[in-house]
C-alpha atoms as a PDB file:
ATOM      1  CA  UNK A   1     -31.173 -11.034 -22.648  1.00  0.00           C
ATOM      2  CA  UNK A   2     -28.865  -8.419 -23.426  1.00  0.00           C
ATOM      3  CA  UNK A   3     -26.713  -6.889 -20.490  1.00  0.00           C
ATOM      4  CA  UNK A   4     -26.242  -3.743 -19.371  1.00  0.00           C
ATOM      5  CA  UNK A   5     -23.436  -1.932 -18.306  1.00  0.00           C
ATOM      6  CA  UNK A   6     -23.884   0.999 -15.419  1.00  0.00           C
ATOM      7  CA  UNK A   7     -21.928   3.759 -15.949  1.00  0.00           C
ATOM      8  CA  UNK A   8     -23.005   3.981 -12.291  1.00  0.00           C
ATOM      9  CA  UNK A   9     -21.236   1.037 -11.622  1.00  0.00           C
ATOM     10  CA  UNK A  10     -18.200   1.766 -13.399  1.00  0.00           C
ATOM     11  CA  UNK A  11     -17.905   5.544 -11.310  1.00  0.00           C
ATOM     12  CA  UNK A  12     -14.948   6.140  -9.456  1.00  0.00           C
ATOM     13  CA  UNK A  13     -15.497   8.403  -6.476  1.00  0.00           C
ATOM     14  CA  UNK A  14     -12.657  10.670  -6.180  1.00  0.00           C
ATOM     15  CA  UNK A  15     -12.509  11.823  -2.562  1.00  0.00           C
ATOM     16  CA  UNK A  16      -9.399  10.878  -0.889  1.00  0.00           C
ATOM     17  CA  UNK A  17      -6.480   8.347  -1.840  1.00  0.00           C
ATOM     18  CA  UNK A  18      -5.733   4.997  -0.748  1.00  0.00           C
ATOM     19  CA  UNK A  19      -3.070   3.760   0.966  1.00  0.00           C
ATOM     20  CA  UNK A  20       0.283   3.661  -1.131  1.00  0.00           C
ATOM     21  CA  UNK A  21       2.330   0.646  -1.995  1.00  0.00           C
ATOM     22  CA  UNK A  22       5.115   3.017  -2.838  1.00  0.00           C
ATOM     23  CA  UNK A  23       7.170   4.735  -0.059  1.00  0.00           C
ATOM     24  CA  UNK A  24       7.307   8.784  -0.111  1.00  0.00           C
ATOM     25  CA  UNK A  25      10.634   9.332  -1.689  1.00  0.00           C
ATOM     26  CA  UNK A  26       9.847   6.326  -4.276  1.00  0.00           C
ATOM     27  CA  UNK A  27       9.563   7.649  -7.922  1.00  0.00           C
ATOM     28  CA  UNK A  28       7.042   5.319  -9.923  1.00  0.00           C
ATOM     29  CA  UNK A  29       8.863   2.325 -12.491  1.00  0.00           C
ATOM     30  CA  UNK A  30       7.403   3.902 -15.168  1.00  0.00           C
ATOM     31  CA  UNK A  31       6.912   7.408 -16.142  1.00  0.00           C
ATOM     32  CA  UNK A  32       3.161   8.359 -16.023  1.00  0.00           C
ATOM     33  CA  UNK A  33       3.076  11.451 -17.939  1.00  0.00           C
ATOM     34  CA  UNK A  34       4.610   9.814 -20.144  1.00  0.00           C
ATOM     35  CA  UNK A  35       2.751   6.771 -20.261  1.00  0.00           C
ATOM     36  CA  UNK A  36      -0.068   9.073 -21.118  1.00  0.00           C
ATOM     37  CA  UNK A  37       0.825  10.338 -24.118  1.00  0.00           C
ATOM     38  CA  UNK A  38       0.947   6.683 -25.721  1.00  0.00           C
ATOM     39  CA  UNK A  39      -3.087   5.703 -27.136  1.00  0.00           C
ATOM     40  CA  UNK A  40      -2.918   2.392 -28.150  1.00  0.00           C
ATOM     41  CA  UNK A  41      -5.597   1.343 -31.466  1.00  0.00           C
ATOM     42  CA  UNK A  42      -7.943  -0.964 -30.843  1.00  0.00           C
ATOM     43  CA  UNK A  43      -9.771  -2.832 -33.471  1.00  0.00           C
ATOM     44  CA  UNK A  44     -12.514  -5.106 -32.912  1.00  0.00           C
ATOM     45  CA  UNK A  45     -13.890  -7.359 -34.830  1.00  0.00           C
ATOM     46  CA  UNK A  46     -16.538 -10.567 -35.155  1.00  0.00           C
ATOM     47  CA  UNK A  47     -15.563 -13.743 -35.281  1.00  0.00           C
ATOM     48  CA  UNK A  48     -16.334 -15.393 -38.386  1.00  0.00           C
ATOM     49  CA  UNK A  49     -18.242 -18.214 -37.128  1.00  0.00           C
ATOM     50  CA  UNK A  50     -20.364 -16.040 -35.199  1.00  0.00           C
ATOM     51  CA  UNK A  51     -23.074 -14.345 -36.218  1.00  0.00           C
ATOM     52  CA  UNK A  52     -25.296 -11.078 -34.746  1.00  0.00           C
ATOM     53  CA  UNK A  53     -27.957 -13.102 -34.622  1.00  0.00           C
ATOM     54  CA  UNK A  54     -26.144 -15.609 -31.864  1.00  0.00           C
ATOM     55  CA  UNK A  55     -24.916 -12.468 -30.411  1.00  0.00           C
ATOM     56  CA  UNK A  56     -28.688 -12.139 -28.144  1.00  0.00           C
ATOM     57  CA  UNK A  57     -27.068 -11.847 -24.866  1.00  0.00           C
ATOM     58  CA  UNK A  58     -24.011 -10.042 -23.822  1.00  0.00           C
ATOM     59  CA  UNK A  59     -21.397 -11.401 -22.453  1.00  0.00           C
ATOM     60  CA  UNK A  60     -19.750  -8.401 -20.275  1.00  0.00           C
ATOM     61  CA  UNK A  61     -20.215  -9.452 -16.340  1.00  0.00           C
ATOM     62  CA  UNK A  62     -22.972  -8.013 -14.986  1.00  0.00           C
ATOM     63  CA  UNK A  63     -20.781  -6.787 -12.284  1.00  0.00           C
ATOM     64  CA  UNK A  64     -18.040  -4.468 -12.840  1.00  0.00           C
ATOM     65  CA  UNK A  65     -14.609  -7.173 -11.918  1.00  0.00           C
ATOM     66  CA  UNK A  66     -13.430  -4.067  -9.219  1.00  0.00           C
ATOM     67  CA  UNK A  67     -15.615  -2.565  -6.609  1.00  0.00           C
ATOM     68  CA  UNK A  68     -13.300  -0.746  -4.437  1.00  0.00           C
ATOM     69  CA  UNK A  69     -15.106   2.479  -4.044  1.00  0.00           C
ATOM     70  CA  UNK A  70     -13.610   3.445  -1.244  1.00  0.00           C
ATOM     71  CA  UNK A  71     -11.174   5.507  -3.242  1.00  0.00           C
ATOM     72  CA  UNK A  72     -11.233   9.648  -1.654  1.00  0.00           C
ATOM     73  CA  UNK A  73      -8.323  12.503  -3.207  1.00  0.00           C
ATOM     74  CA  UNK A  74      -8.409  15.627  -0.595  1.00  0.00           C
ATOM     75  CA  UNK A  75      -6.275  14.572   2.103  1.00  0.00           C
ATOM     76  CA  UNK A  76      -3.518  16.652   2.784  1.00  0.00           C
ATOM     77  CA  UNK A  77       0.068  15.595   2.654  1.00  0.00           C
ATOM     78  CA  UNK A  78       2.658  17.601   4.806  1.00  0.00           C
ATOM     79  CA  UNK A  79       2.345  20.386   4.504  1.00  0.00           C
ATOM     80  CA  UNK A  80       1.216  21.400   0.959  1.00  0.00           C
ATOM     81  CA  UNK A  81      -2.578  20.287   0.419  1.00  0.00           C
ATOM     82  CA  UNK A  82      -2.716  18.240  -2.419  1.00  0.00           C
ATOM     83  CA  UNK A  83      -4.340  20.264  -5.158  1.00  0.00           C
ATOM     84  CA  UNK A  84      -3.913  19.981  -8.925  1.00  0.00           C
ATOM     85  CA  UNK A  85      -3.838  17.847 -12.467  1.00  0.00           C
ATOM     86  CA  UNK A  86      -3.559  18.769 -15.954  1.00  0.00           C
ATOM     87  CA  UNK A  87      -3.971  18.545 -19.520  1.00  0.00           C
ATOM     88  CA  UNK A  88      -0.043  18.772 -20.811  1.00  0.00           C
ATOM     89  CA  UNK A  89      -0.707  17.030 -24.101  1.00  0.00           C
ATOM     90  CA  UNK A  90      -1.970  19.819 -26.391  1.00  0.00           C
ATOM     91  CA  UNK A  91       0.254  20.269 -29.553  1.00  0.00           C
ATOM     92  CA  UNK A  92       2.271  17.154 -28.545  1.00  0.00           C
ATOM     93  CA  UNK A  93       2.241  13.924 -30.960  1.00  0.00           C
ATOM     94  CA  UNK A  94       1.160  10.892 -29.532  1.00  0.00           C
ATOM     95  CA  UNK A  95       2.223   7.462 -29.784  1.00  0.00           C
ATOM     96  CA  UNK A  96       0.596   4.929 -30.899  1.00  0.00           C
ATOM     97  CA  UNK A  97       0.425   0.735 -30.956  1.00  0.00           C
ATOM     98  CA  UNK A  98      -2.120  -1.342 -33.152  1.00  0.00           C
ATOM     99  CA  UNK A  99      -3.769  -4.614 -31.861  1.00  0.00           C
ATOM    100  CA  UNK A 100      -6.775  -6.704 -33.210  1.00  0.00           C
ATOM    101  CA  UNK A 101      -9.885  -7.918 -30.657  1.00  0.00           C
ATOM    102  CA  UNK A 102     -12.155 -10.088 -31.695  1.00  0.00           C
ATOM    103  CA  UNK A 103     -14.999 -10.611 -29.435  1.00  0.00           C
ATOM    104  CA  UNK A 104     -18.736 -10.082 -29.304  1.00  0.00           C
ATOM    105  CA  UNK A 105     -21.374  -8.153 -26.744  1.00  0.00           C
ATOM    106  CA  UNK A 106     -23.638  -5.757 -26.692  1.00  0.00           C
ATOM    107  CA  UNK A 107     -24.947  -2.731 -24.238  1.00  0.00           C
ATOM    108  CA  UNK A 108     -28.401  -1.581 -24.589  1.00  0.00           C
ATOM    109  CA  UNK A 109     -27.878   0.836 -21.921  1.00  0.00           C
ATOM    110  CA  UNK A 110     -27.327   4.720 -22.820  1.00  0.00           C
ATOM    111  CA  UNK A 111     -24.365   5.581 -21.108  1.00  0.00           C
ATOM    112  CA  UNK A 112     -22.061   2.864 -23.636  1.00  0.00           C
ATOM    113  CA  UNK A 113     -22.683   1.756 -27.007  1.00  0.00           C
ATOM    114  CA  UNK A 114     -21.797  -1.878 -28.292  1.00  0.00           C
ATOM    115  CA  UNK A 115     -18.220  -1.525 -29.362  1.00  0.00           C
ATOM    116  CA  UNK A 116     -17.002   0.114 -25.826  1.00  0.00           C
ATOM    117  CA  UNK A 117     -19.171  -2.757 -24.230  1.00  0.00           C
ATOM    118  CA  UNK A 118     -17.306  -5.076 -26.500  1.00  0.00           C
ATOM    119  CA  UNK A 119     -13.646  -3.878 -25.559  1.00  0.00           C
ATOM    120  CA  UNK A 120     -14.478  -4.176 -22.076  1.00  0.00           C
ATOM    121  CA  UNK A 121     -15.387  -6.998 -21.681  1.00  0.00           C
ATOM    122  CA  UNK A 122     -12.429  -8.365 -23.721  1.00  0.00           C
ATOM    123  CA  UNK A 123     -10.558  -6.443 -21.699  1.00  0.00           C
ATOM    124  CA  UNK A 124     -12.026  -8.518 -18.063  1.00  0.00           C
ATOM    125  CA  UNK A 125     -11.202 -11.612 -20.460  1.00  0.00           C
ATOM    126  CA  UNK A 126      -7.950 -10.478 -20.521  1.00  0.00           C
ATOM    127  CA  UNK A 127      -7.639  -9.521 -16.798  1.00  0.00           C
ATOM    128  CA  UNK A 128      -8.523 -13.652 -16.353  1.00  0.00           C
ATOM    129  CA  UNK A 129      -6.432 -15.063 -18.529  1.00  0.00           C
ATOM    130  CA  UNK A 130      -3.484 -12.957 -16.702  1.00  0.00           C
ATOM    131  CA  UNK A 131      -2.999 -10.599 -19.859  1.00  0.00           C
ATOM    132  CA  UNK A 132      -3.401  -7.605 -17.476  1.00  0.00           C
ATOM    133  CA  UNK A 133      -1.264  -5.643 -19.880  1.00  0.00           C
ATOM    134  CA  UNK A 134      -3.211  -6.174 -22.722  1.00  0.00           C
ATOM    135  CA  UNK A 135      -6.544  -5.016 -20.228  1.00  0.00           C
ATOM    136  CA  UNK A 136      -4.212  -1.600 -19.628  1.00  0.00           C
ATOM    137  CA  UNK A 137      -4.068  -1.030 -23.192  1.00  0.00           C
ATOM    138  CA  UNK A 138      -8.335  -1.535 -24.113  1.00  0.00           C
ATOM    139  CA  UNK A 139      -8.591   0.871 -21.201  1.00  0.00           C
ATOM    140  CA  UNK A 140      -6.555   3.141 -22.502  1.00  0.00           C
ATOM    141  CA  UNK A 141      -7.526   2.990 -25.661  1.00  0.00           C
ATOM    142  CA  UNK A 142     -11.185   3.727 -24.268  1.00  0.00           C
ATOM    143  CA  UNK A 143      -9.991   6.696 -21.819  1.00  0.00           C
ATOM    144  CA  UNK A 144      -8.209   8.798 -24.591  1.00  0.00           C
ATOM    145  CA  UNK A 145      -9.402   7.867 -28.159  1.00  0.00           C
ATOM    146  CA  UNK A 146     -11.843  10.348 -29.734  1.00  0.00           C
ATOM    147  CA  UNK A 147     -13.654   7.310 -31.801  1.00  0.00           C
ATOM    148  CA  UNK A 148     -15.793   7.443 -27.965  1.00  0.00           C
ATOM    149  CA  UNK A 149     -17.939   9.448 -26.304  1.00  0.00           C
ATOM    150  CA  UNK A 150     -17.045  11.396 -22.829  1.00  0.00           C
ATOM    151  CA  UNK A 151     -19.432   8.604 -21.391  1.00  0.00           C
ATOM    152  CA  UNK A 152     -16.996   5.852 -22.690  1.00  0.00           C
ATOM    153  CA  UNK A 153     -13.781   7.178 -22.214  1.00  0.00           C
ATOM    154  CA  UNK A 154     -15.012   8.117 -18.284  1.00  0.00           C
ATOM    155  CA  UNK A 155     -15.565   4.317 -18.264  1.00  0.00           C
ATOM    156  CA  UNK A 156     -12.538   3.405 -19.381  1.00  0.00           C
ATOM    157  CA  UNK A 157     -10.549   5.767 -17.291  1.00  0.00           C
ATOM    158  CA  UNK A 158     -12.068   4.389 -14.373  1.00  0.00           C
ATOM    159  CA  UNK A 159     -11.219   0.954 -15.463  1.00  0.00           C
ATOM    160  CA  UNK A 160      -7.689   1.805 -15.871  1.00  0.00           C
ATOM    161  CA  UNK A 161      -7.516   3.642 -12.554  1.00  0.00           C
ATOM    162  CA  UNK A 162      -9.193   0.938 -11.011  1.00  0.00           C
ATOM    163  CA  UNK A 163      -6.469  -1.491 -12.255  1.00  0.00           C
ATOM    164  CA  UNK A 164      -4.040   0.831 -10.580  1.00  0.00           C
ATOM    165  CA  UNK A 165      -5.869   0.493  -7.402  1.00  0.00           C
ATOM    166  CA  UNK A 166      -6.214  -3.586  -7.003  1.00  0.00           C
ATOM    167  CA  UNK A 167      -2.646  -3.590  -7.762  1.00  0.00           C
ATOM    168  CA  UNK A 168      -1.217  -0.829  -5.725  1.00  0.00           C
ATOM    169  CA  UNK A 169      -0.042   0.707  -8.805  1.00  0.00           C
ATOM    170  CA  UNK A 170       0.260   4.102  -8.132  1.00  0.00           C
ATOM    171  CA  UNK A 171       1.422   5.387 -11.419  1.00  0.00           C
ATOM    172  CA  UNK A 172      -1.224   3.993 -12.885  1.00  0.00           C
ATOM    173  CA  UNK A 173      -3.550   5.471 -11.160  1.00  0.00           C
ATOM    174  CA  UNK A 174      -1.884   8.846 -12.186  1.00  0.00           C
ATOM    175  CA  UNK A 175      -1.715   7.799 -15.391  1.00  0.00           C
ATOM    176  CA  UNK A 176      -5.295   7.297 -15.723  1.00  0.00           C
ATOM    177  CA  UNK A 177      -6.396  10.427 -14.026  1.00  0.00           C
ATOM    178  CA  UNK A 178      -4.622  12.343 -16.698  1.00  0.00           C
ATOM    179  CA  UNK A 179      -6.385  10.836 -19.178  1.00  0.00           C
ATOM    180  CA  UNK A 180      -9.860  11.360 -17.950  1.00  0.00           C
ATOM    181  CA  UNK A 181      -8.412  15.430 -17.271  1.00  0.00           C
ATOM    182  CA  UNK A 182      -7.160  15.175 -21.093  1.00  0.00           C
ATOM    183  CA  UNK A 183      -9.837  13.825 -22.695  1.00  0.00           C
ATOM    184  CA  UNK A 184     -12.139  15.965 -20.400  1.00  0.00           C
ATOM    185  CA  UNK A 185     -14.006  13.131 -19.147  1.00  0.00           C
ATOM    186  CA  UNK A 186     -14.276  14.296 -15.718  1.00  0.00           C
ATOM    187  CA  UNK A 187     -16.180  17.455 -14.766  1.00  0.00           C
ATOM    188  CA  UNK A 188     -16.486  20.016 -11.629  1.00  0.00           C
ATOM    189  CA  UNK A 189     -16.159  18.230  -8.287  1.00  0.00           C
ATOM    190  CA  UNK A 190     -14.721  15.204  -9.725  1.00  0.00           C
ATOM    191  CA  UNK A 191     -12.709  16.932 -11.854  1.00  0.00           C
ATOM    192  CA  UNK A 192     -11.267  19.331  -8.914  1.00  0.00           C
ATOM    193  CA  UNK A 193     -10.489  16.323  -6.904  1.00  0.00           C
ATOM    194  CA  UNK A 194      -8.275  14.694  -9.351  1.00  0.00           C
ATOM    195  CA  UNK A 195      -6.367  17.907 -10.103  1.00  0.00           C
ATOM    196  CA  UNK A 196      -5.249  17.800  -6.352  1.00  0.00           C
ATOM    197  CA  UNK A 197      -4.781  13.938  -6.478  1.00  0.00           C
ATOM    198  CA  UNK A 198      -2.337  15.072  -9.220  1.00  0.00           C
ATOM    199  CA  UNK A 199      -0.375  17.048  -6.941  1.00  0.00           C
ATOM    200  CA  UNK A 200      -0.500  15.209  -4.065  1.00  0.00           C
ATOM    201  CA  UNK A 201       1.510  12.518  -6.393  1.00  0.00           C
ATOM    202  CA  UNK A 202       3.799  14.540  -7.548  1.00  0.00           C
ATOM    203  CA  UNK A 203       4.641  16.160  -4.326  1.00  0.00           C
ATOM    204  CA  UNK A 204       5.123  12.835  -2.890  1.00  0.00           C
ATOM    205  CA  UNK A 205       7.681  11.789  -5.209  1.00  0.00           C
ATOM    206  CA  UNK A 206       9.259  15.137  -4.443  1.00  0.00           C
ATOM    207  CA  UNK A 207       9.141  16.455  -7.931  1.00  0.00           C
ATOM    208  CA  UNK A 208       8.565  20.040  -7.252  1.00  0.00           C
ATOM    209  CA  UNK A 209       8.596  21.237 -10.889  1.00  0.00           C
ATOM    210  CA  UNK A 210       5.536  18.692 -11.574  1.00  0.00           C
ATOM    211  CA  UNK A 211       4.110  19.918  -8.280  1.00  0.00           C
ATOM    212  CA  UNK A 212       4.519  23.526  -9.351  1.00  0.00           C
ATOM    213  CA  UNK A 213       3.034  22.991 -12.993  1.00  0.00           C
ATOM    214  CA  UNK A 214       0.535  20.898 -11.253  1.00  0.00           C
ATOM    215  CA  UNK A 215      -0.660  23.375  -8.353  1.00  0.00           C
ATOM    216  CA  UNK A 216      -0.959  26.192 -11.589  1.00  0.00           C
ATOM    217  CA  UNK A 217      -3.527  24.218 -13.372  1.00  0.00           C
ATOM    218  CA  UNK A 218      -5.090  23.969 -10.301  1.00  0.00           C
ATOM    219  CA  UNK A 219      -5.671  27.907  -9.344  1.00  0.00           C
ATOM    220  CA  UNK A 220      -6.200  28.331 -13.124  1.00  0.00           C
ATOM    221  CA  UNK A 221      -9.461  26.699 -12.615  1.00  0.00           C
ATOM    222  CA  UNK A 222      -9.976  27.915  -8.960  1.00  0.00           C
ATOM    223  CA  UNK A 223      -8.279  31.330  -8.828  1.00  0.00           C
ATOM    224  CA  UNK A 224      -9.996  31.440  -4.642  1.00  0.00           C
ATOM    225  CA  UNK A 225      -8.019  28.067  -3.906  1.00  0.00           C
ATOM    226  CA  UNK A 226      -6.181  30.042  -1.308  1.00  0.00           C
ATOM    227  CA  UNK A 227      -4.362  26.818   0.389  1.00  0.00           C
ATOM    228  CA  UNK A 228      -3.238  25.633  -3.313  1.00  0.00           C
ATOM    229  CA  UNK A 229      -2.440  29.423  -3.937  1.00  0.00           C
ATOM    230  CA  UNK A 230      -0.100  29.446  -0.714  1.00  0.00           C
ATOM    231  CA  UNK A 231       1.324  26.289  -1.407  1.00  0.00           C
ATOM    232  CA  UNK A 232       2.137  27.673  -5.074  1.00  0.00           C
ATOM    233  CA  UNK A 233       3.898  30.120  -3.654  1.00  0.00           C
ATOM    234  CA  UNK A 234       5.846  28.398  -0.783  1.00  0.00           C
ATOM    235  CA  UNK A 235       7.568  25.812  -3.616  1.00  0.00           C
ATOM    236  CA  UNK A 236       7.838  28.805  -6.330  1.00  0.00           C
ATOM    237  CA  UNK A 237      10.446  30.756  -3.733  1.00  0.00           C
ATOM    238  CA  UNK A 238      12.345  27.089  -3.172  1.00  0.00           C
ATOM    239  CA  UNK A 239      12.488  26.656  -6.157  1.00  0.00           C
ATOM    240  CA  UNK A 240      13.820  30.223  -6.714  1.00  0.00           C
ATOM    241  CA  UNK A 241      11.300  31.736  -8.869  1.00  0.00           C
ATOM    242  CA  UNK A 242       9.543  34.890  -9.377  1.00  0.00           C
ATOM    243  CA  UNK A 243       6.269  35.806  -8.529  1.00  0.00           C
ATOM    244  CA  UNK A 244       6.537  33.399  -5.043  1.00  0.00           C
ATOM    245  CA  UNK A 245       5.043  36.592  -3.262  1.00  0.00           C
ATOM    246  CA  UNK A 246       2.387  37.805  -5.758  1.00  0.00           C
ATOM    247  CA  UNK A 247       0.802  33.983  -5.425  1.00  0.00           C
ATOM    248  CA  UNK A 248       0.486  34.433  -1.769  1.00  0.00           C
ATOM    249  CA  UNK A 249      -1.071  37.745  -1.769  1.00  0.00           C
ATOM    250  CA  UNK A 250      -3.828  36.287  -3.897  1.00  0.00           C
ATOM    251  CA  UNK A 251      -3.720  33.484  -1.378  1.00  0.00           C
ATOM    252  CA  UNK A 252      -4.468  35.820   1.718  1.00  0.00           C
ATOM    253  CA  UNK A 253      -6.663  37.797  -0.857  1.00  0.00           C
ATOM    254  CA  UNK A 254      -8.912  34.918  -1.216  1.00  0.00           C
ATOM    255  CA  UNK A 255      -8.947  34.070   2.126  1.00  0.00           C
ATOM    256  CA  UNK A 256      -9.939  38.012   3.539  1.00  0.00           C
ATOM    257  CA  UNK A 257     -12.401  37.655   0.403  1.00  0.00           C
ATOM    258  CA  UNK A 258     -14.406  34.678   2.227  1.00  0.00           C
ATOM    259  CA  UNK A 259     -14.404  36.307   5.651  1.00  0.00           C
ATOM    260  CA  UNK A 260     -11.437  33.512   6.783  1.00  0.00           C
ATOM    261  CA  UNK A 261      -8.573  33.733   9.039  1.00  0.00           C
ATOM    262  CA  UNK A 262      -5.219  34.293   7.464  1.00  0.00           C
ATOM    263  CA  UNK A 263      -2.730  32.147   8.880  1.00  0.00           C
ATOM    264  CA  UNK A 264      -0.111  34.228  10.597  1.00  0.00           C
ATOM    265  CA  UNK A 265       2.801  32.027   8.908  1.00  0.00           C
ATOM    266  CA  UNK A 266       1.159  33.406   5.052  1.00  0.00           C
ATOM    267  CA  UNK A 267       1.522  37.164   6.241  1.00  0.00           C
ATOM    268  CA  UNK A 268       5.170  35.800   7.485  1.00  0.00           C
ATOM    269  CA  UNK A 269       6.150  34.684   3.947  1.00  0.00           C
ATOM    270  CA  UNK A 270       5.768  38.003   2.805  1.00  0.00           C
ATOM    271  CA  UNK A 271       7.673  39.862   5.197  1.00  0.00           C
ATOM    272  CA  UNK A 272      10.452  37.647   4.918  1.00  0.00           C
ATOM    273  CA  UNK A 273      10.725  38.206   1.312  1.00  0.00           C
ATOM    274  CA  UNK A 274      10.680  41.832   1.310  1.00  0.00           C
END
């Protein structure tokens, strides 16, 4: 009997962040953004002695290996509400690294076809035998290669971010969320929430420049953000630049547009900057 793989199952509900294994003024080992741009190539294959006729029943768990769902993305953190993510790959080159996977299973299910099935469950094989870094790379391979469909690489961006979670890897997680927002895997709601997960990371690692980039992409998409429009604008005139007071016009704009209160502290910034 051939198993099926839930792209239910494999959702990642994007609502607030867990607890951090990393302290506030800790900057990740490695470099997420940059991590992102690397897309490792995956190529599967059967093994010889097997055939598709042996191949009847899949071999992928039938449930996913990480079920902590309890994963939520709009708390705020001092402050500055988190609010933000991006896509800051266009035009760039990727990286790339090759590796082989020979393995077999099959998905009957709509949501994934055989050879995603196939790479993930290598990948959980991996994840057994202790080869967690050769899991990261399937998953990554999954989230941001074009050879799969938005339904596939949402899969394996969850998988990857999932990783992160079980072990309290935090730029991991980040990682991962920028390839789902890259590879446009993620859509309205879900897609909103890890655009502010985005900035609440970089704000904690108190990287205001990738806070700053990060709370743009965010109002690009929701110009009536008015909290991620003030916060724009409070780290824009720390960080010296122009236009700190035009952002939190639109910010009170967007509130007086909604029939909300204007914080007395927003009508402050301006003053003080005249």
């Amino acid at each position: 009997m051939t198993c099926r793989i839930s792209l239910f199952a494999l959702s990642i509900l994007l609502l607030t962040p867990p607890v951090s294994a990393q302290d506030a003024h800790e900057s990740p080992t490695t470099d997420p953004v940059e991590a992102a741009r690397d897309v490792p190539i995956i190529v599967t294959a059967l093994p010889k002695e097997e055939t598709r006729q042996s191949n009847s029943a899949s071999r992928i768990p039938k449930k996913p290996r990480f079920t902590n769902q309890n994963v939520r993305s709009e708390t705020g953190i001092a402050g500055l509400t988190p609010g933000s993510g991006m896509t800051p790959f266009a035009g760039e080159n990727r990286t790339h690294r090759l590796r082989t996977v020979t393995c077999v299973g099959e998905s009957d299910g709509e949501a994934l076809g055989e050879r995603a099935a196939c790479l993930i469950w290598r990948a959980q094989e991996d994840i057994t035998d202790g080869e967690v870094g050769l899991a990261k790379d399937v998953y990554r391979y999954l989230a941001s290669s074009p050879d799969f469909t938005p339904a596939e690489r949402l899969a394996g961006g969850n998988l990857l971010y999932e990783l992160g979670v079980a072990n309290e890897d935090d730029a991991l997680r980040e990682e991962a969320l920028i390839r789902l927002l890259d590879a446009e895997a993620l859509q309205g709601r879900e897609a909103t929430s890890a655009r502010r997960t985005l900035v609440a990371m970089a704000l904690k690692r108190k990287d205001n420049v990738l806070t700053i980039e990060r709370l743009e992409d965010v109002v690009t998409y929701d110009p009536q953000d008015s909290r991620s429009l003030a916060n724009l604008a409070v780290l824009m005139r720390q960080e010296g630049r122009d236009g700190a007071e035009v952002r939190m016009e639109q910010a009170i704009a967007a509130r007086e547009a909604n029939g909300s209160n204007v914080p007395k502290g927003w009508r402050d910034f301006l003053s003080l900057g005249s």
